[in-house]
Protein backbone atom coordinates (compact mmCIF):
# COMPACT_ATOMS: atom_id res chain seq x y z
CA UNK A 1 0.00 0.00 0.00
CA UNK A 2 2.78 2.54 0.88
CA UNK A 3 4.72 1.87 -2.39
CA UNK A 4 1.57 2.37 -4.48
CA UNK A 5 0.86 5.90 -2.33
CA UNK A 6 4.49 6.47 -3.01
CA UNK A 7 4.08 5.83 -7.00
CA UNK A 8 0.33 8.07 -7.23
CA UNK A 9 2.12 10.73 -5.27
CA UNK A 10 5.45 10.76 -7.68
CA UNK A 11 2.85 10.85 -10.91
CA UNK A 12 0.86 13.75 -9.35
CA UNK A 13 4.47 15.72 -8.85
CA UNK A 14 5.49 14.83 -12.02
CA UNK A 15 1.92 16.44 -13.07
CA UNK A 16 2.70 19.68 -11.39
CA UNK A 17 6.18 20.14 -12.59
CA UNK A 18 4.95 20.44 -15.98
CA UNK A 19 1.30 21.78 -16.20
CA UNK A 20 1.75 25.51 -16.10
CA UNK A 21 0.87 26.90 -12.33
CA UNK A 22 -2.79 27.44 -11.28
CA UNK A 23 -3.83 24.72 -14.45
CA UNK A 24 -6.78 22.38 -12.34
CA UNK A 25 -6.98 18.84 -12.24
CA UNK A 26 -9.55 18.86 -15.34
CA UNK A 27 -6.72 20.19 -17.20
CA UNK A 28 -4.63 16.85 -16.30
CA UNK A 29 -7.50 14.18 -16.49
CA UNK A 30 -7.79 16.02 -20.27
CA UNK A 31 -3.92 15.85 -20.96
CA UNK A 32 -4.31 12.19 -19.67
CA UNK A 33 -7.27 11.48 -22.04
CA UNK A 34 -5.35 13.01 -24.73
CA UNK A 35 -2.35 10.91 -24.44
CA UNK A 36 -4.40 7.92 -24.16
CA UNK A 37 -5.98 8.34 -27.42
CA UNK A 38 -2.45 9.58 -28.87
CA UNK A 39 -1.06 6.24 -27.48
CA UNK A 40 -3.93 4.40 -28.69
CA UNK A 41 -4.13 5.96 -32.28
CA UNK A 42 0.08 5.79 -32.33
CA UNK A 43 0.36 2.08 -31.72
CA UNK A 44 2.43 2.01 -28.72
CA UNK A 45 0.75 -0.33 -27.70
CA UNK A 46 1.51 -3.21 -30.19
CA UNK A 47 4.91 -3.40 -29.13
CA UNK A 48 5.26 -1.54 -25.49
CA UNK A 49 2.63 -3.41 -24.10
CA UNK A 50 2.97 -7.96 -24.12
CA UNK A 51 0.37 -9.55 -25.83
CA UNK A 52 -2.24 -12.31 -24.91
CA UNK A 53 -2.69 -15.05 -27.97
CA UNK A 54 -6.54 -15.47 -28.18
CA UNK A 55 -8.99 -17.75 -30.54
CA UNK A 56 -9.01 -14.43 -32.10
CA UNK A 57 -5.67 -13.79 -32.10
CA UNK A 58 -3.71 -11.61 -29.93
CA UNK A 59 -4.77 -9.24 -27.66
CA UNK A 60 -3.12 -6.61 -25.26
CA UNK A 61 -2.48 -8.00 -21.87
CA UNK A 62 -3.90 -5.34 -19.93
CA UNK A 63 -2.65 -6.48 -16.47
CA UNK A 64 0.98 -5.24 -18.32
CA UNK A 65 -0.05 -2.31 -20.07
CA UNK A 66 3.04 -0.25 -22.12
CA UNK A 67 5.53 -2.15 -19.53
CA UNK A 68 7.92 -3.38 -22.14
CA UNK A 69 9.39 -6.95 -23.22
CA UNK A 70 8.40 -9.11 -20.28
CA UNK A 71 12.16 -9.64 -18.36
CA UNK A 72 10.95 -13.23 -17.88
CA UNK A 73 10.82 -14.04 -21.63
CA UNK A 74 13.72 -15.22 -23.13
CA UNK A 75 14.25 -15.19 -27.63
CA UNK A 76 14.67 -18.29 -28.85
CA UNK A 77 17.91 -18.72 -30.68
CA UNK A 78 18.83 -16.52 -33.07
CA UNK A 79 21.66 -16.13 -35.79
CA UNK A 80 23.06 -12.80 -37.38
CA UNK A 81 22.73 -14.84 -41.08
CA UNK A 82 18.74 -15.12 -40.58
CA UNK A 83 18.80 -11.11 -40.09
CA UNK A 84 21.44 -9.46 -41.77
CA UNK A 85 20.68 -7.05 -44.88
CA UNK A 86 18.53 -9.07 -47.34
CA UNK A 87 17.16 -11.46 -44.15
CA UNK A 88 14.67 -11.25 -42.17
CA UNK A 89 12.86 -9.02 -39.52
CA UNK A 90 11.22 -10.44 -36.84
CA UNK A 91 9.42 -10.45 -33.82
CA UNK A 92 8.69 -12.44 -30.41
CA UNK A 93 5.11 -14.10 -29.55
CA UNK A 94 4.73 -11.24 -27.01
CA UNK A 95 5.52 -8.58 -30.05
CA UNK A 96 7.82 -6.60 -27.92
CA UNK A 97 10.85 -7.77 -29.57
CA UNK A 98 12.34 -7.60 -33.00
CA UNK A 99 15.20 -8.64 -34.40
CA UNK A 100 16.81 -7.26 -37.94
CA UNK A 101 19.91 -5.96 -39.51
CA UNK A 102 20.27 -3.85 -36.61
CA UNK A 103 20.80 -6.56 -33.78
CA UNK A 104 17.99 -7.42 -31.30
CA UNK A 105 15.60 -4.70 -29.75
CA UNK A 106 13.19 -4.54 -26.44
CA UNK A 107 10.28 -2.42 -25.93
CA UNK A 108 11.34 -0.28 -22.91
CA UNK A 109 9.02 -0.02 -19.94
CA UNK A 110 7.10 3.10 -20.47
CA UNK A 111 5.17 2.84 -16.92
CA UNK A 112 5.74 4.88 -14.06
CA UNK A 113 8.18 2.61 -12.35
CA UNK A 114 10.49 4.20 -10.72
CA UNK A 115 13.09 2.00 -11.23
CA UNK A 116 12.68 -0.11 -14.51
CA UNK A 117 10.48 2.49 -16.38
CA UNK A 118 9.88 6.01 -16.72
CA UNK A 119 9.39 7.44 -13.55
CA UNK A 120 12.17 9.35 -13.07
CA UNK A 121 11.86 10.98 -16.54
CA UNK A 122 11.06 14.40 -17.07
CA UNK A 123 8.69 15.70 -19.47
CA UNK A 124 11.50 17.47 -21.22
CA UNK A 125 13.73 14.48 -21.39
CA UNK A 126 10.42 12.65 -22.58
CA UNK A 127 9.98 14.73 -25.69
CA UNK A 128 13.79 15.45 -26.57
CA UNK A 129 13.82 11.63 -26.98
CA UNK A 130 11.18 11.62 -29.08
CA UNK A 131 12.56 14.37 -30.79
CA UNK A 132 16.21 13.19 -31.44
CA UNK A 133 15.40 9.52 -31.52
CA UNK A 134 18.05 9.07 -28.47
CA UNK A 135 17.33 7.55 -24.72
CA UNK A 136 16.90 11.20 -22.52
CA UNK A 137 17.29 13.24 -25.67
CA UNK A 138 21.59 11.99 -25.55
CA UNK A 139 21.83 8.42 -26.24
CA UNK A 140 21.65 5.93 -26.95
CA UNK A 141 19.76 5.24 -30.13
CA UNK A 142 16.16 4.14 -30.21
CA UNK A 143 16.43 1.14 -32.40
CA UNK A 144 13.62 0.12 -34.87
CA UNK A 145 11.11 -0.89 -34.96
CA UNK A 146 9.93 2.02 -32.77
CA UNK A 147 8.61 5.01 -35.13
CA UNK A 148 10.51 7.73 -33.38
CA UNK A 149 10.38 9.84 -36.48
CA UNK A 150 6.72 9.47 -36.90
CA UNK A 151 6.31 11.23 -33.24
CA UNK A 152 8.83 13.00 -33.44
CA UNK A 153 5.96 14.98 -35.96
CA UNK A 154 3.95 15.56 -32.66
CA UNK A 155 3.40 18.67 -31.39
CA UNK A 156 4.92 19.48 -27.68
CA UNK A 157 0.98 19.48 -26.43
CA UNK A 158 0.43 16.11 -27.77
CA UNK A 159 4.13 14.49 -26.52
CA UNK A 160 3.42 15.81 -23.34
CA UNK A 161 -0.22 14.37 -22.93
CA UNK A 162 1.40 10.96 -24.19
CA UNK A 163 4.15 11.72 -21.40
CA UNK A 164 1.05 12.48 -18.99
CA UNK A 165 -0.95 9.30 -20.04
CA UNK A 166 2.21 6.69 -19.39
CA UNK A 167 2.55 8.11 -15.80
CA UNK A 168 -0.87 7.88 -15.35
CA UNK A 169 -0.53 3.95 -15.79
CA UNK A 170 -0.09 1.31 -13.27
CA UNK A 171 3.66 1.13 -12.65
CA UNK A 172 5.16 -2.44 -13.61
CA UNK A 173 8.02 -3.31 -12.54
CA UNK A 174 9.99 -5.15 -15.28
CA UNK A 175 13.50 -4.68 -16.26
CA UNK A 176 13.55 -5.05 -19.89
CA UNK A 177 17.08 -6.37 -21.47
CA UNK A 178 19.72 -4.28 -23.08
CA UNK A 179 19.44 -4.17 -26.91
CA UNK A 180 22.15 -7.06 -28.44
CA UNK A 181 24.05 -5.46 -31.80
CA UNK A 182 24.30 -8.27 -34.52
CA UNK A 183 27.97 -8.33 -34.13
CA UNK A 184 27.17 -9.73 -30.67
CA UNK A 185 24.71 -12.97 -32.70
CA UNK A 186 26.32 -16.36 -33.56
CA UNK A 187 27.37 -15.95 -37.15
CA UNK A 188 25.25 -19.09 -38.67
């Protein structure tokens, strides 16, 4: 109970350090609204949040909303040849992993964890990584498949409802793994 009263209190400050002074809660349950429909209309949720494999096919988990590549979820074997230039891209059952001529990506935890997701991020750091396609707006890269440059098109409004919305989640945490760089895959 005190570490969910901890993480409600740390999205309500992170609220009031960037909603302009005297703003009223209306004006964050509509920035929250906002991003959720951003989120929602912007796919992060086909590969930030795990999927659940249905008679009708997948379906978000919602228990794990936007909180990355589940850490307890390991790839199956993979080898640079299948996914060099020319090879293939491809993805995990959970669809929150891809592999391609880049190396092996994870969808980061976008919740309000405090220590696995984005907590501790500030709105500004928020949008200069969506901006510059770099972790915190300085590195390192945002691999693909995440559309960086697509919402990187956003207006500051809109990144900063999205920003809003993903605090406004229920934190997860779930350390997602470090990206591996095909030079780091068995060569066959």
């Amino acid at each position: 109970m005190i570490k969910k009263s901890i993480a409600v209190i740390s999205v309500l400050a992170a609220f009031m350090v960037f909603l302009p002074f005297g703003q009223t809660t209306a004006r964050t349950e509509d920035l929250i609204a906002r991003g959720k429909y951003l989120v929602q209309i912007s796919g992060c949720h086909d590969c930030h949040t795990p999927k659940v494999f249905t008679d009708k096919g997948p379906i978000l988990d919602e228990s794990r909303l936007l909180s990355g590549h589940p850490s307890d979820s390991p790839l199956p074997e993979l080898s640079r040849k299948m996914i060099e230039p020319g090879g293939w891209v491809l993805m995990n059952s959970h669809l929150t992993a891809a592999a391609g001529p880049w190396g092996v990506s994870y969808a980061v935890n976008l919740t309000p964890d405090l220590e696995t997701g984005i907590g501790r991020w500030t709105v500004e750091a928020f949008i200069q990584s969506m901006r510059t396609g770099l972790h915190w707006g300085v590195g390192p890269a945002i691999l693909p498949p995440m559309p960086w440059q697509n919402l990187a098109e956003m207006t500051e409004e809109d990144l900063r409802a999205v920003f809003a919305y993903c605090l406004s989640v229920k934190p997860i945490h779930n350390e997602v793994p470090a990206p591996i760089g095909l030079e780091d895959l068995p060569g066959e």
